[in-house]
PDB file of N, CA and C in Angstrom:
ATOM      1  N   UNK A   1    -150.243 -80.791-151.587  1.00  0.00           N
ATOM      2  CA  UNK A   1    -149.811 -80.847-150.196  1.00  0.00           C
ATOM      3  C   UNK A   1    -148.696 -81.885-150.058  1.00  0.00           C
ATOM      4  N   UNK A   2    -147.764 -81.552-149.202  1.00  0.00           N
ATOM      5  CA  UNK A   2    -146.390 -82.487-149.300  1.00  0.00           C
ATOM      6  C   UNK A   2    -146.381 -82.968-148.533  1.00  0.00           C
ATOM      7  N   UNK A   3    -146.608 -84.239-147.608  1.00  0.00           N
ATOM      8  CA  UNK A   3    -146.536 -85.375-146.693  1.00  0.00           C
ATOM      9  C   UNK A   3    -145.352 -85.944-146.194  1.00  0.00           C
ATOM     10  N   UNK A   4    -144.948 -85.991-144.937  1.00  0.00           N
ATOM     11  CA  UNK A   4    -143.936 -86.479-144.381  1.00  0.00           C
ATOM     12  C   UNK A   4    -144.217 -87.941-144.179  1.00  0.00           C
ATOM     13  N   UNK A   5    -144.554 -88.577-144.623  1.00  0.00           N
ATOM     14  CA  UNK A   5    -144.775 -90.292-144.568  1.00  0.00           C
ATOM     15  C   UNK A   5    -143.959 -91.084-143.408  1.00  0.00           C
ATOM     16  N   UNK A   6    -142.283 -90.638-143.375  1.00  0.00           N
ATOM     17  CA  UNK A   6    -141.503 -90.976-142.413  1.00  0.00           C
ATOM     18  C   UNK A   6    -141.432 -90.407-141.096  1.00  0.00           C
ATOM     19  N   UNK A   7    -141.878 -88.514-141.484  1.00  0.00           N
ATOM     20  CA  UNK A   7    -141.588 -88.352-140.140  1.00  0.00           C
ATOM     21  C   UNK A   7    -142.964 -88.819-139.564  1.00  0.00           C
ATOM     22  N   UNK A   8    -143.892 -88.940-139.767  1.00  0.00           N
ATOM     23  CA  UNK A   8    -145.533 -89.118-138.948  1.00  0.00           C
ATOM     24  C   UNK A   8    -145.279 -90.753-138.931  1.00  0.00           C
ATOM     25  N   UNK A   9    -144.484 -91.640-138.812  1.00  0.00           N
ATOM     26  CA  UNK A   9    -144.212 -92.833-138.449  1.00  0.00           C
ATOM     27  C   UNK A   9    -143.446 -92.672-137.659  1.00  0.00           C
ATOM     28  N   UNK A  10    -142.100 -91.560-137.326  1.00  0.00           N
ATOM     29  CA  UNK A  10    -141.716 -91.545-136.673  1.00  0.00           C
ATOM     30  C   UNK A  10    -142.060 -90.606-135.507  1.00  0.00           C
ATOM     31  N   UNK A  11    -142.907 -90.008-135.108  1.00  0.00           N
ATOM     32  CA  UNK A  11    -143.255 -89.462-134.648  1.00  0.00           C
ATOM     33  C   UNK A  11    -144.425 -90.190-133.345  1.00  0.00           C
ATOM     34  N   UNK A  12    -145.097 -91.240-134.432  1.00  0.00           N
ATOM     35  CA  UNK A  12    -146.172 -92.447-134.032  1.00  0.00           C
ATOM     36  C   UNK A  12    -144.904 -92.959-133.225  1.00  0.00           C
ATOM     37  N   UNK A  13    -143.875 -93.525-133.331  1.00  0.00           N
ATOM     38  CA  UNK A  13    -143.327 -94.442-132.601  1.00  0.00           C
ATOM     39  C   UNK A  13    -142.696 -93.556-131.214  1.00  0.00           C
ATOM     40  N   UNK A  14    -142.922 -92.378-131.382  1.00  0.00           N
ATOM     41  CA  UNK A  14    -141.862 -91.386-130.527  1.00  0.00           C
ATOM     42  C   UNK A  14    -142.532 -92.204-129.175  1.00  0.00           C
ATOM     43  N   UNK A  15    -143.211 -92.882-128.998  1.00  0.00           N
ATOM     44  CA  UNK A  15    -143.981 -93.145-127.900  1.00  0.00           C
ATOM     45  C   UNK A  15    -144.460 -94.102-127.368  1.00  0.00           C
ATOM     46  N   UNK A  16    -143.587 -94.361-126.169  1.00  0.00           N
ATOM     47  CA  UNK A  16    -143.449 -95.380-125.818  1.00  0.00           C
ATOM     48  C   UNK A  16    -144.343 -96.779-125.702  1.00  0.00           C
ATOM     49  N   UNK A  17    -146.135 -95.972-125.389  1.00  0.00           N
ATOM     50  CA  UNK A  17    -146.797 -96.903-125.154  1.00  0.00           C
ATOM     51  C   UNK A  17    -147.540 -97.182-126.436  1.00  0.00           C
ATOM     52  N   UNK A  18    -147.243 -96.460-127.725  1.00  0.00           N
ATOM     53  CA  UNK A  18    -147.666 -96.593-128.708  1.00  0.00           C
ATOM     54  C   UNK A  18    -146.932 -97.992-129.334  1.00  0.00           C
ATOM     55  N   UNK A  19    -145.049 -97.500-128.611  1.00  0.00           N
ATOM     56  CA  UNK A  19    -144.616 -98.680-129.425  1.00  0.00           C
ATOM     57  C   UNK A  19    -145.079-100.169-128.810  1.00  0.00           C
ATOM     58  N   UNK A  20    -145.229-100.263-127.403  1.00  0.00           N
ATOM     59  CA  UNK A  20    -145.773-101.653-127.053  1.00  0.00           C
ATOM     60  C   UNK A  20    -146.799-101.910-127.507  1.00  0.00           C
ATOM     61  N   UNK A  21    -147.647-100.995-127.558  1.00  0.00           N
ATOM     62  CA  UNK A  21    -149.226-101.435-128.851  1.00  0.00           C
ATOM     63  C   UNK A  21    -148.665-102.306-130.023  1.00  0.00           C
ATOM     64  N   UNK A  22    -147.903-101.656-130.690  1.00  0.00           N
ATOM     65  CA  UNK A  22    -147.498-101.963-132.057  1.00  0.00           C
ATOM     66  C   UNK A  22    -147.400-103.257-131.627  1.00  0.00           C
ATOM     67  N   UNK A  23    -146.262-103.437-130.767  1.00  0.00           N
ATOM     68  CA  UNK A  23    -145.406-104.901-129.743  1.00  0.00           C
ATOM     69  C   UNK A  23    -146.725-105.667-130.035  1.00  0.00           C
ATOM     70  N   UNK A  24    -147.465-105.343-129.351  1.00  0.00           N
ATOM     71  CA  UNK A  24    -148.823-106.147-128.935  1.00  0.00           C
ATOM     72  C   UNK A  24    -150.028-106.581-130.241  1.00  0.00           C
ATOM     73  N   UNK A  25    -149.619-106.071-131.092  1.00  0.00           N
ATOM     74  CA  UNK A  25    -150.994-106.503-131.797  1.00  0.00           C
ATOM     75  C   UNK A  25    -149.714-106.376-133.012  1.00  0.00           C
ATOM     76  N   UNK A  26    -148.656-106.668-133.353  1.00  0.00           N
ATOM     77  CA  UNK A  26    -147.530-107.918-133.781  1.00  0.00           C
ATOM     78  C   UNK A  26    -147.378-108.749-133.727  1.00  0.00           C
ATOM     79  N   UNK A  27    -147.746-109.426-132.273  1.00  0.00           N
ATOM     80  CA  UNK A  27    -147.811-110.554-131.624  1.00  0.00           C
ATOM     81  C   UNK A  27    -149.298-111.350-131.820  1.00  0.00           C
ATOM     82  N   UNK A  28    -149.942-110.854-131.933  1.00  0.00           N
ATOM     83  CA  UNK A  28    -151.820-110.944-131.922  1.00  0.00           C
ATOM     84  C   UNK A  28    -151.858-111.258-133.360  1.00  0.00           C
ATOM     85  N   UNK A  29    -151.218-110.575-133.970  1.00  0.00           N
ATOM     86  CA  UNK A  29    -151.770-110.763-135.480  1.00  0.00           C
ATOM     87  C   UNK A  29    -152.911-109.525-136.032  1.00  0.00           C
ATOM     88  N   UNK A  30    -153.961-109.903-135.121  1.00  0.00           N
ATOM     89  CA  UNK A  30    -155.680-108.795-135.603  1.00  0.00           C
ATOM     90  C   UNK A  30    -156.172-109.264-134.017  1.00  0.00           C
ATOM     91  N   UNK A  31    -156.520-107.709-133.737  1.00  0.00           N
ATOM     92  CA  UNK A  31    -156.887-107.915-132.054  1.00  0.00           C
ATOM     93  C   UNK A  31    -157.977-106.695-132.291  1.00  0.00           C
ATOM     94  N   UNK A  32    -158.507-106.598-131.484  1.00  0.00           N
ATOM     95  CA  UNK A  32    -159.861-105.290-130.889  1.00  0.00           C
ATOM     96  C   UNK A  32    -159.204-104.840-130.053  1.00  0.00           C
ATOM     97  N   UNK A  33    -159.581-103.205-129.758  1.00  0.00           N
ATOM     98  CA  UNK A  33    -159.248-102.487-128.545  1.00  0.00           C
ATOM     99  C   UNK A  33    -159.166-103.292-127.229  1.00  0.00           C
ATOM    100  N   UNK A  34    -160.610-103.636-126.937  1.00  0.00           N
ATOM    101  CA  UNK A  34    -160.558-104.040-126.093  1.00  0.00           C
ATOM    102  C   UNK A  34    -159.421-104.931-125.336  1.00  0.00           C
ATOM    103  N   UNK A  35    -159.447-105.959-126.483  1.00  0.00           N
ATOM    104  CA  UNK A  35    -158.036-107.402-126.513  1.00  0.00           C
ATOM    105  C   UNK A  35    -156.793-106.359-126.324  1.00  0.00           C
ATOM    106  N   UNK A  36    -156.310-105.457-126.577  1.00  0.00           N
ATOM    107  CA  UNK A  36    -155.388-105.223-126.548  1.00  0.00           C
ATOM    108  C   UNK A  36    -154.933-104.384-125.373  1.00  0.00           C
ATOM    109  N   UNK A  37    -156.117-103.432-124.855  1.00  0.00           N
ATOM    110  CA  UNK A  37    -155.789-102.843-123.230  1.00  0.00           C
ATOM    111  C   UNK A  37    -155.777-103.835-122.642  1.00  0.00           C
ATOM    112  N   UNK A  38    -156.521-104.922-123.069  1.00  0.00           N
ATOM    113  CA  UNK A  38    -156.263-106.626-121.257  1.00  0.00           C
ATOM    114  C   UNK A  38    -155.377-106.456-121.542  1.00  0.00           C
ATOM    115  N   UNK A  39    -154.061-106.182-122.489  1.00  0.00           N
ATOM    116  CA  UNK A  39    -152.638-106.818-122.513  1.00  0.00           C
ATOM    117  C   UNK A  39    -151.354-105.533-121.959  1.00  0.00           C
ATOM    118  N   UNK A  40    -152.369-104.448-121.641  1.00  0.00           N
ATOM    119  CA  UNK A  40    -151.242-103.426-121.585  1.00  0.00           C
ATOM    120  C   UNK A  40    -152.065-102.332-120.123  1.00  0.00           C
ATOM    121  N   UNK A  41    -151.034-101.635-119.744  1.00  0.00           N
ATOM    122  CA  UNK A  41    -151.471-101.284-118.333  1.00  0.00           C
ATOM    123  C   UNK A  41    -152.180 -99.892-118.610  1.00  0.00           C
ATOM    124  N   UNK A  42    -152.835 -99.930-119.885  1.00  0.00           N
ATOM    125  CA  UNK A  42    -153.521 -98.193-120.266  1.00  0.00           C
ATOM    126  C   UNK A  42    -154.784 -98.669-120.725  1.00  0.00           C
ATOM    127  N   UNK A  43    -155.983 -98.119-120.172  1.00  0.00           N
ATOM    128  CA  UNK A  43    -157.066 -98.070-120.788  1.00  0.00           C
ATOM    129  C   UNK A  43    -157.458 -98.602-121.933  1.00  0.00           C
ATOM    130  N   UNK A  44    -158.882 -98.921-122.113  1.00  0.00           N
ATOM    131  CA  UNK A  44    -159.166 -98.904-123.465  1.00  0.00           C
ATOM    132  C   UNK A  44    -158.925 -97.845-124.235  1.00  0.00           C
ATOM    133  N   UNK A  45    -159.765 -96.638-123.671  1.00  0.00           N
ATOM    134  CA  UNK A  45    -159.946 -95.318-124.271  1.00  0.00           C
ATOM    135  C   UNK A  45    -158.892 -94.869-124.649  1.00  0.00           C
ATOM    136  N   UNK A  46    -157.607 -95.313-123.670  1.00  0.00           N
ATOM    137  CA  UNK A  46    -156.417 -95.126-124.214  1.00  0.00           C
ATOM    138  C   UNK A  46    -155.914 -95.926-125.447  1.00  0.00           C
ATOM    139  N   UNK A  47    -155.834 -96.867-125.289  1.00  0.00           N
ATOM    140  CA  UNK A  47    -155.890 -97.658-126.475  1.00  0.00           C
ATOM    141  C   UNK A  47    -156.110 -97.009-127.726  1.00  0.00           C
ATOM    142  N   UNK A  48    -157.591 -96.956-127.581  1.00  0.00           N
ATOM    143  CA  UNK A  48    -158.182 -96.551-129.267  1.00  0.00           C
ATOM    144  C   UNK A  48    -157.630 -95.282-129.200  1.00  0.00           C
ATOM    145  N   UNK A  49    -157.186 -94.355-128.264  1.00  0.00           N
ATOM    146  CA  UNK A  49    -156.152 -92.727-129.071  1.00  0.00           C
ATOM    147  C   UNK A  49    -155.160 -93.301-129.456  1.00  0.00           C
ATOM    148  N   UNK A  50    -154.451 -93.916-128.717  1.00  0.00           N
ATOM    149  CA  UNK A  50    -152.999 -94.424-129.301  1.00  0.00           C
ATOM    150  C   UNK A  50    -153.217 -95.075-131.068  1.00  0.00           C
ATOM    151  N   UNK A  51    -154.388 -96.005-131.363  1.00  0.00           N
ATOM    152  CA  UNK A  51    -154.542 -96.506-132.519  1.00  0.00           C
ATOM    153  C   UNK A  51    -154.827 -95.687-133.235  1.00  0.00           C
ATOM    154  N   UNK A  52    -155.624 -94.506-132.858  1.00  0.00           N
ATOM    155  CA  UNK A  52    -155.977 -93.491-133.941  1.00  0.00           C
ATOM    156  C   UNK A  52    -154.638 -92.575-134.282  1.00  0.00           C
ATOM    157  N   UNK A  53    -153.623 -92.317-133.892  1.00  0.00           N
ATOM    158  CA  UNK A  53    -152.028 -91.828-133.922  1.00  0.00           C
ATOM    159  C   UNK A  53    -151.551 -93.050-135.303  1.00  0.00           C
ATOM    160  N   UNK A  54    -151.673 -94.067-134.977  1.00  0.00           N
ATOM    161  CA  UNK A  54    -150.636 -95.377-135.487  1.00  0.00           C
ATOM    162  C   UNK A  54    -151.497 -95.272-137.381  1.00  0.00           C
ATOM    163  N   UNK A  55    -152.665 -95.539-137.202  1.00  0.00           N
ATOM    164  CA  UNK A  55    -153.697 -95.451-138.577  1.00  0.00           C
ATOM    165  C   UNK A  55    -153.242 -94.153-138.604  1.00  0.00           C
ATOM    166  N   UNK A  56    -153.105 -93.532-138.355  1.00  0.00           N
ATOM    167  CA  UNK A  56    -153.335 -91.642-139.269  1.00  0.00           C
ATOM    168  C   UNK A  56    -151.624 -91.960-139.510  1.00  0.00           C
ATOM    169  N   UNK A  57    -150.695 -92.979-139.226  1.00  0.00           N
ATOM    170  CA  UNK A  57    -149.752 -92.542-139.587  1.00  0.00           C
ATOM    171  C   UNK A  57    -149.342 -93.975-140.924  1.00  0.00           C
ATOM    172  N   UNK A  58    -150.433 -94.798-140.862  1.00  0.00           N
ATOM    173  CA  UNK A  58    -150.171 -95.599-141.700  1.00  0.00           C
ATOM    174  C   UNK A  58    -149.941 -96.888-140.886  1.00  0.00           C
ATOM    175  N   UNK A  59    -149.324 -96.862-139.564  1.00  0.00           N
ATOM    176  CA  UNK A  59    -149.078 -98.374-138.947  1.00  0.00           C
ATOM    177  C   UNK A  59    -149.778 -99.682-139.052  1.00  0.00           C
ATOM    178  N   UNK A  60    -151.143 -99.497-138.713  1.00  0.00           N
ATOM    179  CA  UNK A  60    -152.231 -99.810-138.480  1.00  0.00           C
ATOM    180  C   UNK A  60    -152.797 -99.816-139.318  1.00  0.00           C
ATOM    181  N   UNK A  61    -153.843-100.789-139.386  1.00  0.00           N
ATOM    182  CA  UNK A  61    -155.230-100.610-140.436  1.00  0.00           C
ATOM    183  C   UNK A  61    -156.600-101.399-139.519  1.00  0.00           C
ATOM    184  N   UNK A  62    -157.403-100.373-139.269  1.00  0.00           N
ATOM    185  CA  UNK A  62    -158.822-101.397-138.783  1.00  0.00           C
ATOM    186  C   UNK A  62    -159.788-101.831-140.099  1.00  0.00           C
ATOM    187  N   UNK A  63    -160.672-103.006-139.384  1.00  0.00           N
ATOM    188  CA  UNK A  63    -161.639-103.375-139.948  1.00  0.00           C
ATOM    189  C   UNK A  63    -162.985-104.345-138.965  1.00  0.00           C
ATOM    190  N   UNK A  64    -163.762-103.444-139.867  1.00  0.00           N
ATOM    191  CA  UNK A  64    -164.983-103.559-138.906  1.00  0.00           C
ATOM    192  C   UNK A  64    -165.335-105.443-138.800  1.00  0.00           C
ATOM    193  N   UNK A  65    -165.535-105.455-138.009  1.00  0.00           N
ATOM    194  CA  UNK A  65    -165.763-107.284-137.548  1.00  0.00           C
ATOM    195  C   UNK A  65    -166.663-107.231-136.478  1.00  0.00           C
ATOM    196  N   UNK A  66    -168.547-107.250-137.084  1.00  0.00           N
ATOM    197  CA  UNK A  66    -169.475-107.165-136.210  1.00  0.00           C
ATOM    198  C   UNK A  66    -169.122-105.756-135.721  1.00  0.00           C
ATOM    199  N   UNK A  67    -169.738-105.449-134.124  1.00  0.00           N
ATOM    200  CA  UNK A  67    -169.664-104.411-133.726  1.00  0.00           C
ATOM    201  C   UNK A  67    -168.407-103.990-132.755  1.00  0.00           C
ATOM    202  N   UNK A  68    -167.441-104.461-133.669  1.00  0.00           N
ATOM    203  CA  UNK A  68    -165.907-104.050-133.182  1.00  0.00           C
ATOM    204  C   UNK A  68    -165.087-104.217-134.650  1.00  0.00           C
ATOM    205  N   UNK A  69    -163.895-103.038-134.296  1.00  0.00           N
ATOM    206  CA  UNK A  69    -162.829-103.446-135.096  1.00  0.00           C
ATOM    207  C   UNK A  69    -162.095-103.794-135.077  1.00  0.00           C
ATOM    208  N   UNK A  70    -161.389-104.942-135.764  1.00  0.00           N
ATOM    209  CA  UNK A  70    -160.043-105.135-135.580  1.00  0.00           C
ATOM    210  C   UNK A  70    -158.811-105.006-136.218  1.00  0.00           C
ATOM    211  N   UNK A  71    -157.777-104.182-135.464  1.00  0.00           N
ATOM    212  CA  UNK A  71    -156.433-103.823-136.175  1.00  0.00           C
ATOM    213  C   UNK A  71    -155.268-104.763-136.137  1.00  0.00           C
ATOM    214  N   UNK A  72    -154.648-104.761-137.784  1.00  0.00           N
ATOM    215  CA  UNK A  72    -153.519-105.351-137.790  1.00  0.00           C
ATOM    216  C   UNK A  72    -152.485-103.970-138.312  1.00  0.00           C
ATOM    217  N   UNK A  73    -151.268-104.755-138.071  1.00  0.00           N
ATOM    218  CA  UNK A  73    -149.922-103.723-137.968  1.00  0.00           C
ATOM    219  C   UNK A  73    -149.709-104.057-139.859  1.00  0.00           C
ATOM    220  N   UNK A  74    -149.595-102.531-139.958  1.00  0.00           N
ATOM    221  CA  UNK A  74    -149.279-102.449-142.063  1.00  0.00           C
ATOM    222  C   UNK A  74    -147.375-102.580-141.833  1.00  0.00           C
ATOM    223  N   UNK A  75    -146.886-103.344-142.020  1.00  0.00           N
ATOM    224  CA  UNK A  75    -145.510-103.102-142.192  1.00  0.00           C
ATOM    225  C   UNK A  75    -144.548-101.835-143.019  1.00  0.00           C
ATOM    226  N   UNK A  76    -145.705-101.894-143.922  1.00  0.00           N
ATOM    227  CA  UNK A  76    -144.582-101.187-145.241  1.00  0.00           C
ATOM    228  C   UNK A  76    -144.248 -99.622-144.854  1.00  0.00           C
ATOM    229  N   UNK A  77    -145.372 -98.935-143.546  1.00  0.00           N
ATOM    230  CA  UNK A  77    -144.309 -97.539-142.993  1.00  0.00           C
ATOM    231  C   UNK A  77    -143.491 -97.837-142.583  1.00  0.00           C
ATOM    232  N   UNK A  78    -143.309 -98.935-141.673  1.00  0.00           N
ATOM    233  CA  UNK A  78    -141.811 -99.424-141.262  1.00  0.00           C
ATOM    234  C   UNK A  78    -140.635 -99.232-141.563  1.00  0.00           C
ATOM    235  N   UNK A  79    -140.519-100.239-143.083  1.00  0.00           N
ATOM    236  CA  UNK A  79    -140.261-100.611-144.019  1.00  0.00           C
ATOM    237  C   UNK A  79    -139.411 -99.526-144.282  1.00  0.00           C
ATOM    238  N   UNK A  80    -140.007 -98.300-145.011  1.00  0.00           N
ATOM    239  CA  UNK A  80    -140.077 -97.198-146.104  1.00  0.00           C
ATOM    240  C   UNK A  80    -139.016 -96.399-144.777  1.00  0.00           C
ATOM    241  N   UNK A  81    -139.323 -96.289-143.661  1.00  0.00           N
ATOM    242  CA  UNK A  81    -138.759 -95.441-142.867  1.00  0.00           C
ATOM    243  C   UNK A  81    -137.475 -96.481-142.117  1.00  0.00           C
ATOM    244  N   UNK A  82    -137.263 -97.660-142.459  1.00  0.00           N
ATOM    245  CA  UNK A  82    -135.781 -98.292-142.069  1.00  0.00           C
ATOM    246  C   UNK A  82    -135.175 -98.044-143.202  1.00  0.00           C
ATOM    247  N   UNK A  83    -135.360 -97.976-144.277  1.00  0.00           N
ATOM    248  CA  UNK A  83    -135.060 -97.916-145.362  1.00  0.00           C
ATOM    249  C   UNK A  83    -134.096 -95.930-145.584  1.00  0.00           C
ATOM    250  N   UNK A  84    -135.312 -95.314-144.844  1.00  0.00           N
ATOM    251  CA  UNK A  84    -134.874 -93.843-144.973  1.00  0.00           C
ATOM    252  C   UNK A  84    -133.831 -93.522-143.831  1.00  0.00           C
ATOM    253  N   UNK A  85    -133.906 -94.531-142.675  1.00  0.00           N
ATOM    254  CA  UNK A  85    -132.860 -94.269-141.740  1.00  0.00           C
ATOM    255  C   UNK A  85    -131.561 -94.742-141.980  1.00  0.00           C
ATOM    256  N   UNK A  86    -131.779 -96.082-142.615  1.00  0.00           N
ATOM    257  CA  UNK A  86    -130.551 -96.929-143.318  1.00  0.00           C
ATOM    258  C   UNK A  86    -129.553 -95.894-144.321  1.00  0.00           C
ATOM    259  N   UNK A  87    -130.671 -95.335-145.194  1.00  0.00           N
ATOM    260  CA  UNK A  87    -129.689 -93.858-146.293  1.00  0.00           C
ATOM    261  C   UNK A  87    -129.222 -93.173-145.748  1.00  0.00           C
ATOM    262  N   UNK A  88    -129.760 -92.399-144.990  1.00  0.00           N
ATOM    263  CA  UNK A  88    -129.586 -91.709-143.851  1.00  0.00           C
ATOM    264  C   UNK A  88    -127.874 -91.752-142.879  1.00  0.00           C
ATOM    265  N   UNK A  89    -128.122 -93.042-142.592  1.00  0.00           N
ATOM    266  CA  UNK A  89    -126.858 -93.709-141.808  1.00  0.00           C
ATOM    267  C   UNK A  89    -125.655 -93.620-143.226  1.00  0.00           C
ATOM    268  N   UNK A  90    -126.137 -94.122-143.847  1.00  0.00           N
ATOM    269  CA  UNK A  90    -125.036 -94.611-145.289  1.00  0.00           C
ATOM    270  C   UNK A  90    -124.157 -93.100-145.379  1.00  0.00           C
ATOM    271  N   UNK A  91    -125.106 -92.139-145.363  1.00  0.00           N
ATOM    272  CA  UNK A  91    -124.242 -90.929-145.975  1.00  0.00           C
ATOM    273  C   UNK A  91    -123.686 -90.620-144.636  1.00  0.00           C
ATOM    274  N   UNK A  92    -124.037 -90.539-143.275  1.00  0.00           N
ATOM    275  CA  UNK A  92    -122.868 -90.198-142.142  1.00  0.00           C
ATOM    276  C   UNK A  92    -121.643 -91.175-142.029  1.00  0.00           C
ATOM    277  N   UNK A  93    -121.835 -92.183-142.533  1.00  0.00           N
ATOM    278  CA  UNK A  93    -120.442 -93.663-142.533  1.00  0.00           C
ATOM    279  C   UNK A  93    -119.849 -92.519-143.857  1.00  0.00           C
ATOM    280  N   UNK A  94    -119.976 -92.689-144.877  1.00  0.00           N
ATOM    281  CA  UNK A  94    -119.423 -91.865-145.701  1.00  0.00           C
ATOM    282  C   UNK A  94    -118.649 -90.471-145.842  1.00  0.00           C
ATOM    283  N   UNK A  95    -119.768 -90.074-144.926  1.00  0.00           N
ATOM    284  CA  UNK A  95    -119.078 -87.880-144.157  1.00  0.00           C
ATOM    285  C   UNK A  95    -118.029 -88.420-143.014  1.00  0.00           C
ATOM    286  N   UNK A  96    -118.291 -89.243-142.112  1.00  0.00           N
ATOM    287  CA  UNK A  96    -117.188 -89.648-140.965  1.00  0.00           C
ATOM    288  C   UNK A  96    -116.129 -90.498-141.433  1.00  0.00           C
ATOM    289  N   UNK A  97    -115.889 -91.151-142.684  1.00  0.00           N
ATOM    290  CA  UNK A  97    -114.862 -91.949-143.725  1.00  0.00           C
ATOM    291  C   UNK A  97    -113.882 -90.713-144.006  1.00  0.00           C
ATOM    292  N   UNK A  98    -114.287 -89.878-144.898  1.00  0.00           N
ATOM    293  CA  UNK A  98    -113.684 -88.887-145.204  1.00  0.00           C
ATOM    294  C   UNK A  98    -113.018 -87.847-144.229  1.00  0.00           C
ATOM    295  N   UNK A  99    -113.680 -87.426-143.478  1.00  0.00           N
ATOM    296  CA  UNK A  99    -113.097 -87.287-142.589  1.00  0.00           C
ATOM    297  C   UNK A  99    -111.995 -87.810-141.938  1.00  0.00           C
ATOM    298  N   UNK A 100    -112.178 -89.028-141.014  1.00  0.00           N
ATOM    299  CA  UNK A 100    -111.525 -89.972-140.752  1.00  0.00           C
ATOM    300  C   UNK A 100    -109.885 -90.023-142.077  1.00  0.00           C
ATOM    301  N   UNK A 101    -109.935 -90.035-142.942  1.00  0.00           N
ATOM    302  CA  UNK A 101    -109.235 -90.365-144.004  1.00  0.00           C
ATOM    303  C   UNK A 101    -108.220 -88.803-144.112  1.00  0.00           C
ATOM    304  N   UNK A 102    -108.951 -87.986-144.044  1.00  0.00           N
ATOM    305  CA  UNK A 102    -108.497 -86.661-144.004  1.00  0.00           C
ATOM    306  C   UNK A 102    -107.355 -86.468-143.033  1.00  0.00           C
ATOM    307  N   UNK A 103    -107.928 -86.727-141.641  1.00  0.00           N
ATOM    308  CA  UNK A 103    -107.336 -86.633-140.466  1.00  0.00           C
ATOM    309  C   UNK A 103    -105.697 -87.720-140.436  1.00  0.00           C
ATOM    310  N   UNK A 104    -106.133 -88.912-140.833  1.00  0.00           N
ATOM    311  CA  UNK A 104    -104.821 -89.791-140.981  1.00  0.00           C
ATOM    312  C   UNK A 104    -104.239 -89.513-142.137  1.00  0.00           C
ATOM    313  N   UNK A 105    -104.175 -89.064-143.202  1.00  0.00           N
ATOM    314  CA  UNK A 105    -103.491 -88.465-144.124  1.00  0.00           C
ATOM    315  C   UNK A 105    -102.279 -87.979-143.977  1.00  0.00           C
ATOM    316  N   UNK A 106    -100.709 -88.269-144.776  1.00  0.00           N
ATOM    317  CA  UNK A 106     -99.999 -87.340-143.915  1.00  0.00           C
ATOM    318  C   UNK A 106     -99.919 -86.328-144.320  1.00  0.00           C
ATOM    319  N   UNK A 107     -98.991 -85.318-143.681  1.00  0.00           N
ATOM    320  CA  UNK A 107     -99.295 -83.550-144.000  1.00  0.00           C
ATOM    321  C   UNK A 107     -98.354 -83.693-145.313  1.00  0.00           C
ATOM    322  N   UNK A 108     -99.016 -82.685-146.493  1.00  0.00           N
ATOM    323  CA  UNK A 108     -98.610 -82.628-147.593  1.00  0.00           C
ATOM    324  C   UNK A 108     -97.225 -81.755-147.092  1.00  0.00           C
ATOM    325  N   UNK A 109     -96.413 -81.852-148.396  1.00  0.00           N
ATOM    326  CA  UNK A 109     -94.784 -81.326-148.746  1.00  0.00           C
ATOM    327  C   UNK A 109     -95.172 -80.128-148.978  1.00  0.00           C
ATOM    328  N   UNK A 110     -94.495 -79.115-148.353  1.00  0.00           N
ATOM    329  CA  UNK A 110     -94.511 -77.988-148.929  1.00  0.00           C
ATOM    330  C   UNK A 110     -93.299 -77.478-149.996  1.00  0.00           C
TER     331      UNK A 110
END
């Protein structure tokens, strides 16, 4: 089975209140659901869907602490997907160079 690693990170971030989660328990370090809806204007229940999106995409990682868990932010999807946007960018600077270069060129001698 072939896995999109980047796009299901990017997809996790497509959203807005997912990305202030992220924001929020960046800032926290390791927080519980709970800790983290006091900090944001969506539910708990909301909360823990949004976290279950972020873990299924790698963002996140929980761990059980007593009878709660608490999530910290995994950097390295980040990472892997600035990295794929950065290549990404590299080869359009490169296609719009040539171009660019093409266009100011002067017209060949016939």
């Amino acid at each position: 089975m072939i896995t999109d690693e980047v796009g299901d990170v990017l997809a996790a971030l497509a959203d807005p209140t997912r990305r202030a989660l992220l924001d929020v328990l960046a800032d926290a370090g390791q927080a519980s659901a709970t800790v983290l809806a006091a900090r944001l204007p969506v539910s708990r229940q909301a909360v823990v869907k949004h976290l279950q999106v972020l873990e299924a995409a790698g963002l996140v990682t929980g761990a059980r602490a007593g009878r709660e868990v608490r999530y910290a932010v995994r950097p390295e999807p980040l990472d892997a997907a600035a990295r794929r946007l950065a290549a990404l960018a590299a080869g359009w600077d490169r296609r719009l160079l040539a171009v660019k270069r093409a266009a100011e060129a002067p017209p060949a001698l016939q």
